[in-house]
C-alpha atoms as a PDB file:
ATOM      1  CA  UNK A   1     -57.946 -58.862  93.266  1.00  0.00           C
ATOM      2  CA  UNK A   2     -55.845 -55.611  92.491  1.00  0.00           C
ATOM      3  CA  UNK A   3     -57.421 -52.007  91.891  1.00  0.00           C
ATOM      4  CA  UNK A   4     -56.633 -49.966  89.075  1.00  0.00           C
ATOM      5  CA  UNK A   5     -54.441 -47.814  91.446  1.00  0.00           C
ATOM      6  CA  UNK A   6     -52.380 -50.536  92.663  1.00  0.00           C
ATOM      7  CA  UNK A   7     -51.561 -51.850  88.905  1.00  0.00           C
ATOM      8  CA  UNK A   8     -50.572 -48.455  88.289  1.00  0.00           C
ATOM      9  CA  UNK A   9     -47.384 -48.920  90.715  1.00  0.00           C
ATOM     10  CA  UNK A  10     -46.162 -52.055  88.808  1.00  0.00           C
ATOM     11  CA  UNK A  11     -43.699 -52.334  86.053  1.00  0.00           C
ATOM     12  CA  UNK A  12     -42.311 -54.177  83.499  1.00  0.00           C
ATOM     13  CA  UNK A  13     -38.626 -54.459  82.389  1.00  0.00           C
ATOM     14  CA  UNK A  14     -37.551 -56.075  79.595  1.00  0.00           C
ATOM     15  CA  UNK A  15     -34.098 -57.506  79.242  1.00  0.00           C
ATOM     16  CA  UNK A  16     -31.785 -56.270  76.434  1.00  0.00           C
ATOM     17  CA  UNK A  17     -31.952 -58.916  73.995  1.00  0.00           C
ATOM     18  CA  UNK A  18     -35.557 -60.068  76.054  1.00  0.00           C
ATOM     19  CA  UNK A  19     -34.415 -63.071  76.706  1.00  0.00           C
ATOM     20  CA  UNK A  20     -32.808 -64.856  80.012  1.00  0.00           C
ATOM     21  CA  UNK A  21     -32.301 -68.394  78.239  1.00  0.00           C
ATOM     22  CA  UNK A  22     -28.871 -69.834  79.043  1.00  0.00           C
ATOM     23  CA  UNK A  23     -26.242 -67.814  77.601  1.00  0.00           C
ATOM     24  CA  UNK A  24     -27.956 -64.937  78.222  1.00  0.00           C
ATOM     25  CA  UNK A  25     -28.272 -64.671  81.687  1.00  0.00           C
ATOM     26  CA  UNK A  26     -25.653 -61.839  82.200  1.00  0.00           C
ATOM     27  CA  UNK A  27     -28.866 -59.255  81.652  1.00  0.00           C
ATOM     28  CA  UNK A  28     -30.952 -60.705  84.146  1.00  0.00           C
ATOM     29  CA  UNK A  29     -28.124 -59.670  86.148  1.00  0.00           C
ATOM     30  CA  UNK A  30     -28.098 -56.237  85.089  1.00  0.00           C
ATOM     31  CA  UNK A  31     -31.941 -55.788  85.562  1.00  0.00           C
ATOM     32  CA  UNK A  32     -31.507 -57.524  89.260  1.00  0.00           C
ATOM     33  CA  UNK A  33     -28.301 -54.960  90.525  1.00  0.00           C
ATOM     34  CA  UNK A  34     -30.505 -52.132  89.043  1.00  0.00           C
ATOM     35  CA  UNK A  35     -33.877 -53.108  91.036  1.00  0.00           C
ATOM     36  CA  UNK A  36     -31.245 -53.348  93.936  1.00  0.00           C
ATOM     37  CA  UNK A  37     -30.299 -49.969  93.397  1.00  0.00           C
ATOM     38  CA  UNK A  38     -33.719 -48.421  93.298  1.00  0.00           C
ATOM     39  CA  UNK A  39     -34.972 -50.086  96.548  1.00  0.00           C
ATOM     40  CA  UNK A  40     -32.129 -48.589  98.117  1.00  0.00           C
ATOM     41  CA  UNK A  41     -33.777 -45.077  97.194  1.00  0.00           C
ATOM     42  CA  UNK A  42     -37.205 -46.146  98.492  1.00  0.00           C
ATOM     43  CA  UNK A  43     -39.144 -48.510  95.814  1.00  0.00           C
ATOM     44  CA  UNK A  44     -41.135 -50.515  97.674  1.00  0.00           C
ATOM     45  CA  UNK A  45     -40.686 -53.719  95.847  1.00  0.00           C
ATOM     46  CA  UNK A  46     -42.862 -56.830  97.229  1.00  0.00           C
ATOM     47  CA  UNK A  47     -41.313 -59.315  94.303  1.00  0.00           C
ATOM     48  CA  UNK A  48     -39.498 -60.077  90.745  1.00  0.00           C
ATOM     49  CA  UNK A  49     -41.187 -62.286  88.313  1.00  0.00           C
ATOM     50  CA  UNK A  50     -39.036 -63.530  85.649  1.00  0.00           C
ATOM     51  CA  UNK A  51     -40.878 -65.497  82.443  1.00  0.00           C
ATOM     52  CA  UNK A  52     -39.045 -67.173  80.534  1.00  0.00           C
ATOM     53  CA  UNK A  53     -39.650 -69.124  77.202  1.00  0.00           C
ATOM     54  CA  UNK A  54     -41.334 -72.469  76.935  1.00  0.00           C
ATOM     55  CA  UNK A  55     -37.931 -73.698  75.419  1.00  0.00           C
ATOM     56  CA  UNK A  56     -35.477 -72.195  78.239  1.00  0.00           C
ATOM     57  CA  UNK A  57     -34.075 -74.217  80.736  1.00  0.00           C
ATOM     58  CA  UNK A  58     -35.147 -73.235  84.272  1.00  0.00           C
ATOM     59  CA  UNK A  59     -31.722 -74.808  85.662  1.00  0.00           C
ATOM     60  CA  UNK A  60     -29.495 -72.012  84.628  1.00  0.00           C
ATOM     61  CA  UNK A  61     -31.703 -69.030  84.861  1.00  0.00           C
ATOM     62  CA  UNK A  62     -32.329 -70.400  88.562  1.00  0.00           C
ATOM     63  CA  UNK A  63     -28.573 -70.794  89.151  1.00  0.00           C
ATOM     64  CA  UNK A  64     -27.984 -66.984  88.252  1.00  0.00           C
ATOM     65  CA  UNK A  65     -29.374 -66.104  91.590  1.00  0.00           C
ATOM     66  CA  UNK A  66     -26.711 -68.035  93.608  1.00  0.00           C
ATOM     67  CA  UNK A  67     -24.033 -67.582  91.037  1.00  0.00           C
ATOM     68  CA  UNK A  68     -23.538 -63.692  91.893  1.00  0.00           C
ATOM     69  CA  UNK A  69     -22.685 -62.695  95.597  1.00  0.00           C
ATOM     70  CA  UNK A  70     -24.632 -59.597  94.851  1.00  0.00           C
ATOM     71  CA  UNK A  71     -27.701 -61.031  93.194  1.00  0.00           C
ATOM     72  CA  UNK A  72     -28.114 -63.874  95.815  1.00  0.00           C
ATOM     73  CA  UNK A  73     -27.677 -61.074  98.871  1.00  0.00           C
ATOM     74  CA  UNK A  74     -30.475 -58.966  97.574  1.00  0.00           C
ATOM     75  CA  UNK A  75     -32.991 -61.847  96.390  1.00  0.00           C
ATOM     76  CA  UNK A  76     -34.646 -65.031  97.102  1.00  0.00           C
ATOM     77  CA  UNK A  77     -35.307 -68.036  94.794  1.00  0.00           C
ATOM     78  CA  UNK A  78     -39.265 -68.839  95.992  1.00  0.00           C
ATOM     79  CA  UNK A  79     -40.122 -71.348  93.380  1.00  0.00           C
ATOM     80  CA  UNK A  80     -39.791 -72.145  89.776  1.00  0.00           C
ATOM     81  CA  UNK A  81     -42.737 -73.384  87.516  1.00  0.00           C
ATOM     82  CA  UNK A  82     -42.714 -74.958  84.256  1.00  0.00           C
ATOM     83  CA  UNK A  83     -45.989 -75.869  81.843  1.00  0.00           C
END
């Protein structure tokens, strides 16, 4: 259970066009090089949760982070789920 002081340190980023669906994925990118950025000047950063919609494929949005060199150097795929 998180206190009101540690859900103060989270935050949400929207994509452009809020979506990460197939032939979008090129923002997801964007969002990913600029996290990468800001952990290099200190944000302590313990994940990145990307939602999706219930009609997006999970195949491509999981292939954008082995698709980029940089994107697949600074993350880790840990799972994908699907309802």
């Amino acid at each position: 259970v998180a206190t009101n002081a540690e859900l103060q340190d989270e935050e949400l980023i929207e994509t452009i066009n809020g979506c990460v669906c197939c032939t979008v994925r090129q923002d997801l990118v964007v969002v990913i090089r600029k996290l990468e950025k800001r952990v290099k000047s200190g944000l302590k950063l313990d994940g990145i949760i990307v939602e999706t919609t219930g009609l997006a494929d999970p195949g491509p949005v999981a292939q954008t982070f082995f698709a980029d060199d940089d994107v697949a150097q600074f993350t880790r795929l840990d799972g994908i789920i699907t309802l």
